[in-house]
N, C-alpha and C. Protein backbone atom coordinates (compact mmCIF):
# COMPACT_ATOMS: atom_id res chain seq x y z
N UNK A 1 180.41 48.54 135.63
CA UNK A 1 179.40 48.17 136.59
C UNK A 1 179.09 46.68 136.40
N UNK A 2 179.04 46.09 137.16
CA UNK A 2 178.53 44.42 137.70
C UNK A 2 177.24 44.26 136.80
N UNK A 3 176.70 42.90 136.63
CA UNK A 3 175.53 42.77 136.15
C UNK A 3 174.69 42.51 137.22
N UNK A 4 174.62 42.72 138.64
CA UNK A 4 174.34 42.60 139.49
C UNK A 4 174.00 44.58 139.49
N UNK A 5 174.55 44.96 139.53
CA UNK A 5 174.81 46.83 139.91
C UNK A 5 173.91 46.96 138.71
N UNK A 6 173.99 46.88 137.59
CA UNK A 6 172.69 47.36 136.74
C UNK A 6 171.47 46.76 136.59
N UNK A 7 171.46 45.40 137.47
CA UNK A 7 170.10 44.77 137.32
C UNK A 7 169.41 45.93 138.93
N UNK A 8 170.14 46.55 139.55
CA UNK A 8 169.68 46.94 141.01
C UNK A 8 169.66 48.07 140.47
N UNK A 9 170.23 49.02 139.83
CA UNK A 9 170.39 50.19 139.59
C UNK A 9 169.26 50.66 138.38
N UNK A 10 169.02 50.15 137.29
CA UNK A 10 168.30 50.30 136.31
C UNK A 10 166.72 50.46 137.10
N UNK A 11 166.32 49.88 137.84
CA UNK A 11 164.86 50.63 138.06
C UNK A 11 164.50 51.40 139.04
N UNK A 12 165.99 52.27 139.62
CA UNK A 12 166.18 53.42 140.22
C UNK A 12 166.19 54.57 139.03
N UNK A 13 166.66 54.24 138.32
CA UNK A 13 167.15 55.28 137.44
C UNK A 13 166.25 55.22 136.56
N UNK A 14 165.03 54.48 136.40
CA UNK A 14 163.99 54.40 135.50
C UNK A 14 162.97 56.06 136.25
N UNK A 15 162.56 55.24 137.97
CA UNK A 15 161.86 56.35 138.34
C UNK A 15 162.82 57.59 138.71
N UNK A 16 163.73 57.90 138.54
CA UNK A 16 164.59 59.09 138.67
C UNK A 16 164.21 59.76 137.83
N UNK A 17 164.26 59.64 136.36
CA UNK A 17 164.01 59.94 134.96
C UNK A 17 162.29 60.43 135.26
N UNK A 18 161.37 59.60 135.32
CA UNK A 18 160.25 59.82 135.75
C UNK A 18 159.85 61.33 136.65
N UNK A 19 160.13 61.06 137.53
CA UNK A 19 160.68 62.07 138.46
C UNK A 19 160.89 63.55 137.80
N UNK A 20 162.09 63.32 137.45
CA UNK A 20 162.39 64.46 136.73
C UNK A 20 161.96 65.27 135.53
N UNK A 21 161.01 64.18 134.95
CA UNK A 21 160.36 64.61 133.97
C UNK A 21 159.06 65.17 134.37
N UNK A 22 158.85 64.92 135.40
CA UNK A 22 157.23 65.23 136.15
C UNK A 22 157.77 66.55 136.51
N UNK A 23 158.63 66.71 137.10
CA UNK A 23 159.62 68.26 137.73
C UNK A 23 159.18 69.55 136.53
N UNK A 24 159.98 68.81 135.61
CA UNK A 24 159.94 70.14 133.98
C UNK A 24 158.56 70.13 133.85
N UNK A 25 157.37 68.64 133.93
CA UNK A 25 155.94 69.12 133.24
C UNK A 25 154.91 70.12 134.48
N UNK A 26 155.59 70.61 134.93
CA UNK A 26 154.87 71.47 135.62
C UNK A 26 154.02 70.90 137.09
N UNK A 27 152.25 70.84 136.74
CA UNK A 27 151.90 69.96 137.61
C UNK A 27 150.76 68.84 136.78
N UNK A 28 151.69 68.58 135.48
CA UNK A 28 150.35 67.92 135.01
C UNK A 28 151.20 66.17 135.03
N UNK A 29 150.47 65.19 134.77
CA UNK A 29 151.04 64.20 135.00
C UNK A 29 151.02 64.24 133.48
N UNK A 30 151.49 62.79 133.11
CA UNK A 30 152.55 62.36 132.34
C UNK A 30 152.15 60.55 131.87
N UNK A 31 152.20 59.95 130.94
CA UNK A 31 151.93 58.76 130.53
C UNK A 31 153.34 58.24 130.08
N UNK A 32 154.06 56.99 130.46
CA UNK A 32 154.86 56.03 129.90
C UNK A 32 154.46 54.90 129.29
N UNK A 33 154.73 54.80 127.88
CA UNK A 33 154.36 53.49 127.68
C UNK A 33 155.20 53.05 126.62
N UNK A 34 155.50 51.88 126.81
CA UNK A 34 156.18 51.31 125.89
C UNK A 34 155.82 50.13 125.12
N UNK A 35 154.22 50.50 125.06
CA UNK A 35 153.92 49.06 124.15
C UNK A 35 153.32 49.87 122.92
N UNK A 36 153.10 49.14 121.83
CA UNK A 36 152.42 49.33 121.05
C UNK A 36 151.24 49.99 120.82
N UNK A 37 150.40 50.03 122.11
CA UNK A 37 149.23 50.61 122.25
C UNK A 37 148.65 52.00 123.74
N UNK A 38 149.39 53.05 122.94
CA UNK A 38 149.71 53.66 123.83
C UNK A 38 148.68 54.17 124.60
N UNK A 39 148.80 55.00 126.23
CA UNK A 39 147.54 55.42 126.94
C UNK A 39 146.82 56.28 125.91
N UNK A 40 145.39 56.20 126.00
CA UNK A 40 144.78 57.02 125.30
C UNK A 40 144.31 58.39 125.99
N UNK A 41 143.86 59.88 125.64
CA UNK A 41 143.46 60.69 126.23
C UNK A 41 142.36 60.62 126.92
N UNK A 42 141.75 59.44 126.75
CA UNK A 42 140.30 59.16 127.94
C UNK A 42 141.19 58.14 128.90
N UNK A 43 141.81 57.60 128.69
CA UNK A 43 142.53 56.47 129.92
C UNK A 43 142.84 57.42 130.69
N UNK A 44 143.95 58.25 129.51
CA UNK A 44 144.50 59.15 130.90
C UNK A 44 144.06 60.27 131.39
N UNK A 45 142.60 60.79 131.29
CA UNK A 45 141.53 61.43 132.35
C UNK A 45 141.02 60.64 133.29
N UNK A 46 140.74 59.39 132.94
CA UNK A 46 140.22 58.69 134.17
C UNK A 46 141.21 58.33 135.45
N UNK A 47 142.73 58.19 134.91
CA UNK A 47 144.14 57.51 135.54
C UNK A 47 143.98 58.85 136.69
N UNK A 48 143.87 60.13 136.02
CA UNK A 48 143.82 61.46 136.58
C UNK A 48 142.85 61.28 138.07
N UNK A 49 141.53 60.91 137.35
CA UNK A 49 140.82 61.13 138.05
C UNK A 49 140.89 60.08 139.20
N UNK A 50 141.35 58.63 138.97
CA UNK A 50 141.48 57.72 140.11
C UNK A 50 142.65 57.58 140.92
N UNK A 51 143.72 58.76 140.28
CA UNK A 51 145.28 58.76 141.49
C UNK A 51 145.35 60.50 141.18
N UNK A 52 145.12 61.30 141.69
CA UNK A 52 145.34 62.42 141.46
C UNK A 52 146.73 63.27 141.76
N UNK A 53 147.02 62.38 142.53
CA UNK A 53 148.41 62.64 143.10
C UNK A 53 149.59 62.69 141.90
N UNK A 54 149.12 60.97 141.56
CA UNK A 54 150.39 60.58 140.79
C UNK A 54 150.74 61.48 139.87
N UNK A 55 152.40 60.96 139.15
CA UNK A 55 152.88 62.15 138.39
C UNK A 55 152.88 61.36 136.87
N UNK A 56 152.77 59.82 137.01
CA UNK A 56 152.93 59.24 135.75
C UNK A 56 152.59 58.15 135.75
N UNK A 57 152.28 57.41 134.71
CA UNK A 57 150.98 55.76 134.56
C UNK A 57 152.14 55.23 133.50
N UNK A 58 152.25 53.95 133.37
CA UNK A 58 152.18 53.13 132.58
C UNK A 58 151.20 52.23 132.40
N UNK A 59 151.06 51.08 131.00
CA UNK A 59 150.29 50.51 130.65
C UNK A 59 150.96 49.52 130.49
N UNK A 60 150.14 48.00 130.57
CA UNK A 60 150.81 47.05 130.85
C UNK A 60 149.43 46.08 130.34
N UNK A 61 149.96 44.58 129.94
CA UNK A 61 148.62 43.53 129.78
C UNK A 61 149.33 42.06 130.49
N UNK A 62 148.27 41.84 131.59
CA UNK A 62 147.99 40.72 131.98
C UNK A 62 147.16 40.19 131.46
N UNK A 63 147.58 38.74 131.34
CA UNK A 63 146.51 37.82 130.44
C UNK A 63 145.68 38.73 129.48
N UNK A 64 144.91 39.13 129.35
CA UNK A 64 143.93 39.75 127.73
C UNK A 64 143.74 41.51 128.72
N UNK A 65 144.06 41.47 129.91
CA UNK A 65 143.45 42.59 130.88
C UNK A 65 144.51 43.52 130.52
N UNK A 66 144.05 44.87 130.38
CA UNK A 66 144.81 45.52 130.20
C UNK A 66 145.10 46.34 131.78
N UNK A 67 145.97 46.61 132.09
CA UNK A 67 146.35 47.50 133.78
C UNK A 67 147.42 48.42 133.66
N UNK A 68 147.27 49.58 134.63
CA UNK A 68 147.89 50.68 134.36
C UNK A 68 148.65 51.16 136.09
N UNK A 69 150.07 51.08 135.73
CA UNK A 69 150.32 51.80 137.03
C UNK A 69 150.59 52.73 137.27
N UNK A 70 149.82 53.11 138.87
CA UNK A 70 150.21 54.73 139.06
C UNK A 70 151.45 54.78 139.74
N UNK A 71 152.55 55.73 139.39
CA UNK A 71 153.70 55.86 140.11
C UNK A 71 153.43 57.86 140.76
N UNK A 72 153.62 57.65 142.28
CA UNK A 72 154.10 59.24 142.96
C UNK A 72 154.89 59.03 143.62
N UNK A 73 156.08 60.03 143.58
CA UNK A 73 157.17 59.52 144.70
C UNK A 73 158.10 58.58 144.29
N UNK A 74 158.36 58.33 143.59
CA UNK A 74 159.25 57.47 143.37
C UNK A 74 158.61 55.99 143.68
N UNK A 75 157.84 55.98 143.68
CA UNK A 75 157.01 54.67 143.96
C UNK A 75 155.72 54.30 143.72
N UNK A 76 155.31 53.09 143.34
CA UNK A 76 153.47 52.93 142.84
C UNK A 76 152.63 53.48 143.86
N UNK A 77 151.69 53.59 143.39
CA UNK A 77 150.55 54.41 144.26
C UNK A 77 149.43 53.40 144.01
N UNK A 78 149.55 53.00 142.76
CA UNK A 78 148.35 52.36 143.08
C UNK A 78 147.77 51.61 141.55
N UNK A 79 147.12 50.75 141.11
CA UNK A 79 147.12 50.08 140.06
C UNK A 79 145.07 50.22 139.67
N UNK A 80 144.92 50.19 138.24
CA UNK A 80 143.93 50.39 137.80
C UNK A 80 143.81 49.10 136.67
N UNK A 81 142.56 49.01 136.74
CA UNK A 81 142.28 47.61 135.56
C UNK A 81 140.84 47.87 134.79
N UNK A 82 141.18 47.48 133.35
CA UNK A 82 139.84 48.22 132.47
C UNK A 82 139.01 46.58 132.31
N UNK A 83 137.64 46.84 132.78
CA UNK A 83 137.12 45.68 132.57
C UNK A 83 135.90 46.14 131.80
N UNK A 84 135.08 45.19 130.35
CA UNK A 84 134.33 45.53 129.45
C UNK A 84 133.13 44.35 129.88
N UNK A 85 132.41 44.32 130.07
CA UNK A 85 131.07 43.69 130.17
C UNK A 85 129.48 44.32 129.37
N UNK A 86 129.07 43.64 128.97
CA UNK A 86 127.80 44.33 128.05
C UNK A 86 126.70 44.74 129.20
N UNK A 87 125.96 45.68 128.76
CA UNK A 87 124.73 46.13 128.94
C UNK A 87 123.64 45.62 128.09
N UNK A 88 122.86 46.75 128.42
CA UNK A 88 121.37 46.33 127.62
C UNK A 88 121.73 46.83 125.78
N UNK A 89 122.31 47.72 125.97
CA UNK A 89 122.59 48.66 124.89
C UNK A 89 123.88 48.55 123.78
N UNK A 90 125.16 47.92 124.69
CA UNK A 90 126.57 47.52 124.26
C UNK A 90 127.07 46.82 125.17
N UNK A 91 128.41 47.33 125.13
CA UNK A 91 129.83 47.38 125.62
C UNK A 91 129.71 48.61 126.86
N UNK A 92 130.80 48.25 128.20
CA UNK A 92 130.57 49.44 128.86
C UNK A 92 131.97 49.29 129.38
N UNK A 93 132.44 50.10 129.35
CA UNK A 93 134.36 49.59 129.91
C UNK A 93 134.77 50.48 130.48
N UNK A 94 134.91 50.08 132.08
CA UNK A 94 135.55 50.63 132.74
C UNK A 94 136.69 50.65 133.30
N UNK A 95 136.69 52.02 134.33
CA UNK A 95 138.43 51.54 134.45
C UNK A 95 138.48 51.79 136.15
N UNK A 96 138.88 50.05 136.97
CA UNK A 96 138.68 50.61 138.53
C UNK A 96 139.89 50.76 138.90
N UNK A 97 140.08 51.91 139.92
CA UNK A 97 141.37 51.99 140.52
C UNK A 97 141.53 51.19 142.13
N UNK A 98 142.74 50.97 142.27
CA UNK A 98 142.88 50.40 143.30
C UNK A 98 144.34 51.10 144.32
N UNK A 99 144.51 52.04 145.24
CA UNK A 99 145.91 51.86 145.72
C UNK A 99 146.29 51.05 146.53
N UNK A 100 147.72 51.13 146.52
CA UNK A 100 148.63 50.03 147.12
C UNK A 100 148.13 49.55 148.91
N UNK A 101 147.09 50.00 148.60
CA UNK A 101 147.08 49.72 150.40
C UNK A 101 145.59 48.47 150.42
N UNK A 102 145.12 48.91 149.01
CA UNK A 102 144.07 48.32 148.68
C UNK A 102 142.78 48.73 148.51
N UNK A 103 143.01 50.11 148.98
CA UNK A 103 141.37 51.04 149.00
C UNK A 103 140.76 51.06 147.31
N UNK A 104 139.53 51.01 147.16
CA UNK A 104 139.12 51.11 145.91
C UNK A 104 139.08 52.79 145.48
N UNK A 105 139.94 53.33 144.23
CA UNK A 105 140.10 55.19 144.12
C UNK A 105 138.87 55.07 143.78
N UNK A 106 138.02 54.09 142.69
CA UNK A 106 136.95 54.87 142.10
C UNK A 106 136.56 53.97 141.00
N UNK A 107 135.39 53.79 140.73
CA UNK A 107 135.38 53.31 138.96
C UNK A 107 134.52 54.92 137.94
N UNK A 108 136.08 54.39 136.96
CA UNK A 108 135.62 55.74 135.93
C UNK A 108 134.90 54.82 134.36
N UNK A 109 134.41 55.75 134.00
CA UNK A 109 134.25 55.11 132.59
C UNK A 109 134.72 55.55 131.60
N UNK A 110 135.53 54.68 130.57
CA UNK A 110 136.45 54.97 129.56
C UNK A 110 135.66 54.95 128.44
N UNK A 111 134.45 54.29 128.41
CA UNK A 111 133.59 54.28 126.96
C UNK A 111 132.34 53.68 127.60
N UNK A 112 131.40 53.65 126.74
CA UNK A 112 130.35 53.17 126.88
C UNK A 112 129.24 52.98 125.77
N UNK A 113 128.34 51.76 125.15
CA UNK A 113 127.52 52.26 123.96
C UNK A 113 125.94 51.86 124.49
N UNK A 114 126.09 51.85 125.90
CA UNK A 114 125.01 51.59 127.14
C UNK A 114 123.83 52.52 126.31
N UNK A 115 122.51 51.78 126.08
CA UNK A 115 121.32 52.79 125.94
C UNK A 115 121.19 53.75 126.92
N UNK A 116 121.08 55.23 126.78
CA UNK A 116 121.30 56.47 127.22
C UNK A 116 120.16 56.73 129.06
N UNK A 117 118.76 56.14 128.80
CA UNK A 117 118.38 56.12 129.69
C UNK A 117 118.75 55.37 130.73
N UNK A 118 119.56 54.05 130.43
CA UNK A 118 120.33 53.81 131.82
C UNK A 118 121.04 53.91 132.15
N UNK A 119 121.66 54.17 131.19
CA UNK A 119 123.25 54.67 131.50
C UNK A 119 123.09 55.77 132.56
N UNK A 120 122.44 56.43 131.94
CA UNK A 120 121.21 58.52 132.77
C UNK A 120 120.99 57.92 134.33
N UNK A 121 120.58 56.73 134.59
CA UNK A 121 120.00 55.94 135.58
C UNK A 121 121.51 55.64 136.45
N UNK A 122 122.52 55.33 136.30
CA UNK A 122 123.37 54.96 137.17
C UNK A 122 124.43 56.27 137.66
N UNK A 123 124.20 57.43 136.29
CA UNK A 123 125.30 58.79 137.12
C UNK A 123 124.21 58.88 138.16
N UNK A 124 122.88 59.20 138.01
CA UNK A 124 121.88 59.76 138.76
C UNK A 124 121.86 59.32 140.22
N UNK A 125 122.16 58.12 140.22
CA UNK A 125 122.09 57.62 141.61
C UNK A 125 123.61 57.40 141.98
N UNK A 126 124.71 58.05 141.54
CA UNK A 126 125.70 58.11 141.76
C UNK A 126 126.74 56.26 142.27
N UNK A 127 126.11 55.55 141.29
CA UNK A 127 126.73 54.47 141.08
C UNK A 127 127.70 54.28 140.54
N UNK A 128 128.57 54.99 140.18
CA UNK A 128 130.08 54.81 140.20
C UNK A 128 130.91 55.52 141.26
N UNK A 129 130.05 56.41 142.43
CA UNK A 129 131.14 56.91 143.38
C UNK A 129 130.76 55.99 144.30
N UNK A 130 129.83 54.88 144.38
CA UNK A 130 130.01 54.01 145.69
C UNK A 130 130.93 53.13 145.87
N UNK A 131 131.76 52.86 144.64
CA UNK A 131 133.15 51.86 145.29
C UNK A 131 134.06 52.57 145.49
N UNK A 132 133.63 54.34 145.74
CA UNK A 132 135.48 54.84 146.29
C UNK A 132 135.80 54.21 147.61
N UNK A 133 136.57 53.80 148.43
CA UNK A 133 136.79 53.53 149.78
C UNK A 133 136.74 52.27 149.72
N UNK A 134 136.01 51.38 149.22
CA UNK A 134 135.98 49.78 149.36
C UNK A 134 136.99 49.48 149.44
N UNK A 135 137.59 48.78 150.42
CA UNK A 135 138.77 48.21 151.35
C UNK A 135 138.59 46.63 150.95
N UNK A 136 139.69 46.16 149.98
CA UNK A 136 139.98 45.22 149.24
C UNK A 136 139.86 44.02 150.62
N UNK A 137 140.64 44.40 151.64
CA UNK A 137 140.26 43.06 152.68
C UNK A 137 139.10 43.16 153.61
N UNK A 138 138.34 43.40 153.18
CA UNK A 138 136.83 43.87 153.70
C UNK A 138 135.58 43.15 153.09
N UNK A 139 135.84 42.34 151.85
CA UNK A 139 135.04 42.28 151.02
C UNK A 139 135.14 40.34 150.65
N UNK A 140 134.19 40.17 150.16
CA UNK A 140 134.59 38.14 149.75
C UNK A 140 134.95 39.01 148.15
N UNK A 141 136.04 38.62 147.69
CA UNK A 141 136.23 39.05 146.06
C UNK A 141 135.73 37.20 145.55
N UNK A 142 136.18 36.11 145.72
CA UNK A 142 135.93 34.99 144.78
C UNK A 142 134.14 34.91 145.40
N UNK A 143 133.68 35.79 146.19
CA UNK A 143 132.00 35.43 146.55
C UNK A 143 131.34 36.53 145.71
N UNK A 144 132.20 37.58 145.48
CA UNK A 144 131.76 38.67 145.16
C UNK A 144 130.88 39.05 145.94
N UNK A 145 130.68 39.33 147.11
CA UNK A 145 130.33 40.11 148.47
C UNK A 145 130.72 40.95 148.80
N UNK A 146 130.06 42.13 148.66
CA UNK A 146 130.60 43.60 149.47
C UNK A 146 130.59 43.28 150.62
N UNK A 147 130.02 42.38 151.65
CA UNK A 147 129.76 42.51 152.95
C UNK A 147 129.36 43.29 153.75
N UNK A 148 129.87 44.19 154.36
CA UNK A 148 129.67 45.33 155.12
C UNK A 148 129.11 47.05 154.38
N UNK A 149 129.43 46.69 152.95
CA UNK A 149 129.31 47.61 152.11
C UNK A 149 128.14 47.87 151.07
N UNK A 150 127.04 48.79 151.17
CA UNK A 150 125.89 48.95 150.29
C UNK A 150 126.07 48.98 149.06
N UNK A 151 126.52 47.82 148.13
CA UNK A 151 126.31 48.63 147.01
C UNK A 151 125.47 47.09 145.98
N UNK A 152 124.17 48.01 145.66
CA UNK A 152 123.65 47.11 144.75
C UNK A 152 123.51 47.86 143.68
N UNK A 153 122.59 47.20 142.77
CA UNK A 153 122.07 47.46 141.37
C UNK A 153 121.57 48.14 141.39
N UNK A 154 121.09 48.77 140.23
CA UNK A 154 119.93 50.31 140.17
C UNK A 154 118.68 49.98 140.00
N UNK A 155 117.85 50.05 140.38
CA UNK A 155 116.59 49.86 140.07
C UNK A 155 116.31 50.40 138.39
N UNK A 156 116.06 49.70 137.73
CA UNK A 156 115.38 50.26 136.58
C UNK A 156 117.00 50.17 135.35
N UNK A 157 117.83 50.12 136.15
CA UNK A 157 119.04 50.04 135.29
C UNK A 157 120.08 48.61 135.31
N UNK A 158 119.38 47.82 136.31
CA UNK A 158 119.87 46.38 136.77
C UNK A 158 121.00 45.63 135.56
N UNK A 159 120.46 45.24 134.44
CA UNK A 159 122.30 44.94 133.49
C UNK A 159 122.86 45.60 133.78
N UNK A 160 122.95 46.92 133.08
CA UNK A 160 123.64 48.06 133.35
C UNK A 160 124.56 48.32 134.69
N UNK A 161 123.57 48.22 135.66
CA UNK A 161 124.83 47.81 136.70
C UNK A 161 124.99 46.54 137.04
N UNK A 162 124.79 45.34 136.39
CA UNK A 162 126.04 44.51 136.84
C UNK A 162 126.96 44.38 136.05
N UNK A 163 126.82 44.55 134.49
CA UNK A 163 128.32 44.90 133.81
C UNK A 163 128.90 46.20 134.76
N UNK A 164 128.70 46.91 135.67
CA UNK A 164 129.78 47.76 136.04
C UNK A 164 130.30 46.80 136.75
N UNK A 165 129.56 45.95 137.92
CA UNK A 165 129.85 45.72 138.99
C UNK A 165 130.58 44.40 138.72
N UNK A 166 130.78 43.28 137.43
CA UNK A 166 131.24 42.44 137.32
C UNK A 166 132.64 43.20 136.47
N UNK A 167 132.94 44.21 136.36
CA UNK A 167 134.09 44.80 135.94
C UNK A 167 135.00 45.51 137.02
N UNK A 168 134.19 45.95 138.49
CA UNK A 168 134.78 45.89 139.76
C UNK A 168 135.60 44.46 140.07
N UNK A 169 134.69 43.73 140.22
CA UNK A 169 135.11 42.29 140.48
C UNK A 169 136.05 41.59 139.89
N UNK A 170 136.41 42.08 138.37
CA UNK A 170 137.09 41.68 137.61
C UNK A 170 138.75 42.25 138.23
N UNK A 171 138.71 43.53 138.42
CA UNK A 171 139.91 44.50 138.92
C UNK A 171 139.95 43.92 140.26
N UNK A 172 139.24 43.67 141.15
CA UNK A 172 139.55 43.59 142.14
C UNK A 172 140.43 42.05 142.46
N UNK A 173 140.30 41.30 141.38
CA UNK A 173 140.58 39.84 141.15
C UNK A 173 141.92 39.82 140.42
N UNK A 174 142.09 41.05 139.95
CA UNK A 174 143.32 41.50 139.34
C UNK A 174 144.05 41.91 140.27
N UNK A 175 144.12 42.86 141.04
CA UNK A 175 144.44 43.73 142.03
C UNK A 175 144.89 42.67 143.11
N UNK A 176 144.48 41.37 143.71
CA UNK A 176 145.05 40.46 144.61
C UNK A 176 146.02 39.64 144.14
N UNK A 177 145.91 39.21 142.90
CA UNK A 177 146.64 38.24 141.78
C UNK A 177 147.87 39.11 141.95
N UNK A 178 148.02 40.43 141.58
CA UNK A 178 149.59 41.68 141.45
C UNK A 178 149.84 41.63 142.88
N UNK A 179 148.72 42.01 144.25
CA UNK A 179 149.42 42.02 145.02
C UNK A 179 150.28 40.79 146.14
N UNK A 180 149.92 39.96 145.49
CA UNK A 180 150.23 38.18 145.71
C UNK A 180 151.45 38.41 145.27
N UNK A 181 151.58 38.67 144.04
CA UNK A 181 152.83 38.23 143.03
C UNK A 181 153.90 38.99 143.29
N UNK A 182 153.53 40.49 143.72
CA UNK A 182 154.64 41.83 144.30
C UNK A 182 155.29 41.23 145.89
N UNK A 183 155.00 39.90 146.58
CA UNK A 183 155.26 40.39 147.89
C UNK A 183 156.93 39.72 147.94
C-alpha cells in the first residue's frame, strides 16, 4: 500500500474498529484513549449524559483544556470541554457539550467543592439545563452574550453561577477555535 493509501485508509479503519467494538459492547458506549490520563468514570457519565447516542469518546488536550470527542456512526457527533472556575466554596468543573452542528447538549458537572447551599441553589432552579439548545451562532461568544437567550445568575448563588457560566464560555470559545480549524 502507498503512503498516500495508508495516510487515507488508517482513519477509516480506526472508526471501523470503533464501530465494531460498540457492535460486541452491546448498547453501552465505550471510552478510547490513548493518553496517559485516561476518561474517568464521572467524565464518562457526563460524555453519556451530553451525547447519548454516541457509541465512543476520546480524550484529547488543547492548550491546558482538556476535550473529549463524541464519535456515532462512524463520525463525530459532537465535542465536549471541561472548564474549572472557583466558587464561593472551591473549584467547580464542568463539562459542556457541544454537537457538530453547534447546539449546546448540556453542561454536566464532573466535580465540585462549591459550599452545599449554593451549589442546592443552582440544581434547584435548574441552572445547568438552561444551556441545552443554545445555538453556538446565536450568541456574541468573545461578548459573552446570550442574546436572544435567558440565562442569568441565580439569585442568592451569583459566583456560583458565574464560574458555571464562565466555563460555558470557555467551551464555547473552544468549540469555534475546533470548528475553524476542522473546515
Amino acid at each position: 500500500m502507498t503512503k498516500l493509501g495508508k495516510i487515507f485508509f488508517a482513519p477509516y479503519f480506526f472508526l471501523f474498529i470503533l464501530e465494531i467494538s460498540a457492535f460486541f459492547s452491546a448498547d453501552k458506549a465505550f471510552a478510547v484513549d490513548f493518553s496517559e490520563n485516561p476518561i474517568s468514570d464521572k467524565e464518562l457519565n457526563c460524555l453519556q449524559n451530553l451525547f447519548p447516542s454516541s457509541v465512543s469518546f476520546s480524550k484529547a488536550l488543547l492548550d491546558t483544556t482538556v476535550y473529549f470527542t463524541a464519535i456515532e456512526s462512524y463520525s463525530v457527533s459532537g465535542y465536549a470541554f471541561v472548564g474549572e472556575n472557583r466558587g464561593i466554596g472551591g473549584p467547580i468543573i464542568t463539562m459542556t457539550g457541544f454537537d457538530v452542528n453547534g447546539f449546546c447538549t448540556g453542561v454536566q458537572v464532573v466535580s465540585h467543592e462549591e459550599t452545599p447551599q449554593y451549589f442546592a441553589l443552582l440544581e434547584k432552579k435548574n441552572f445547568f439545563g438552561e444551556f441545552s439548545g443554545v445555538n453556538i451562532d446565536s450568541i456574541d461568544v468573545p461578548g459573552k452574550n446570550f442574546m436572544n437567550y435567558s440565562i442569568d445568575a441565580v439569585t442568592g448563588a451569583t459566583i456560583s453561577s458565574e464560574a458555571v457560566l464562565e466555563n460555558f464560555w470557555e467551551g464555547a470559545q473552544l468549540f469555534l477555535f475546533l470548528k475553524r480549524e476542522n473546515k
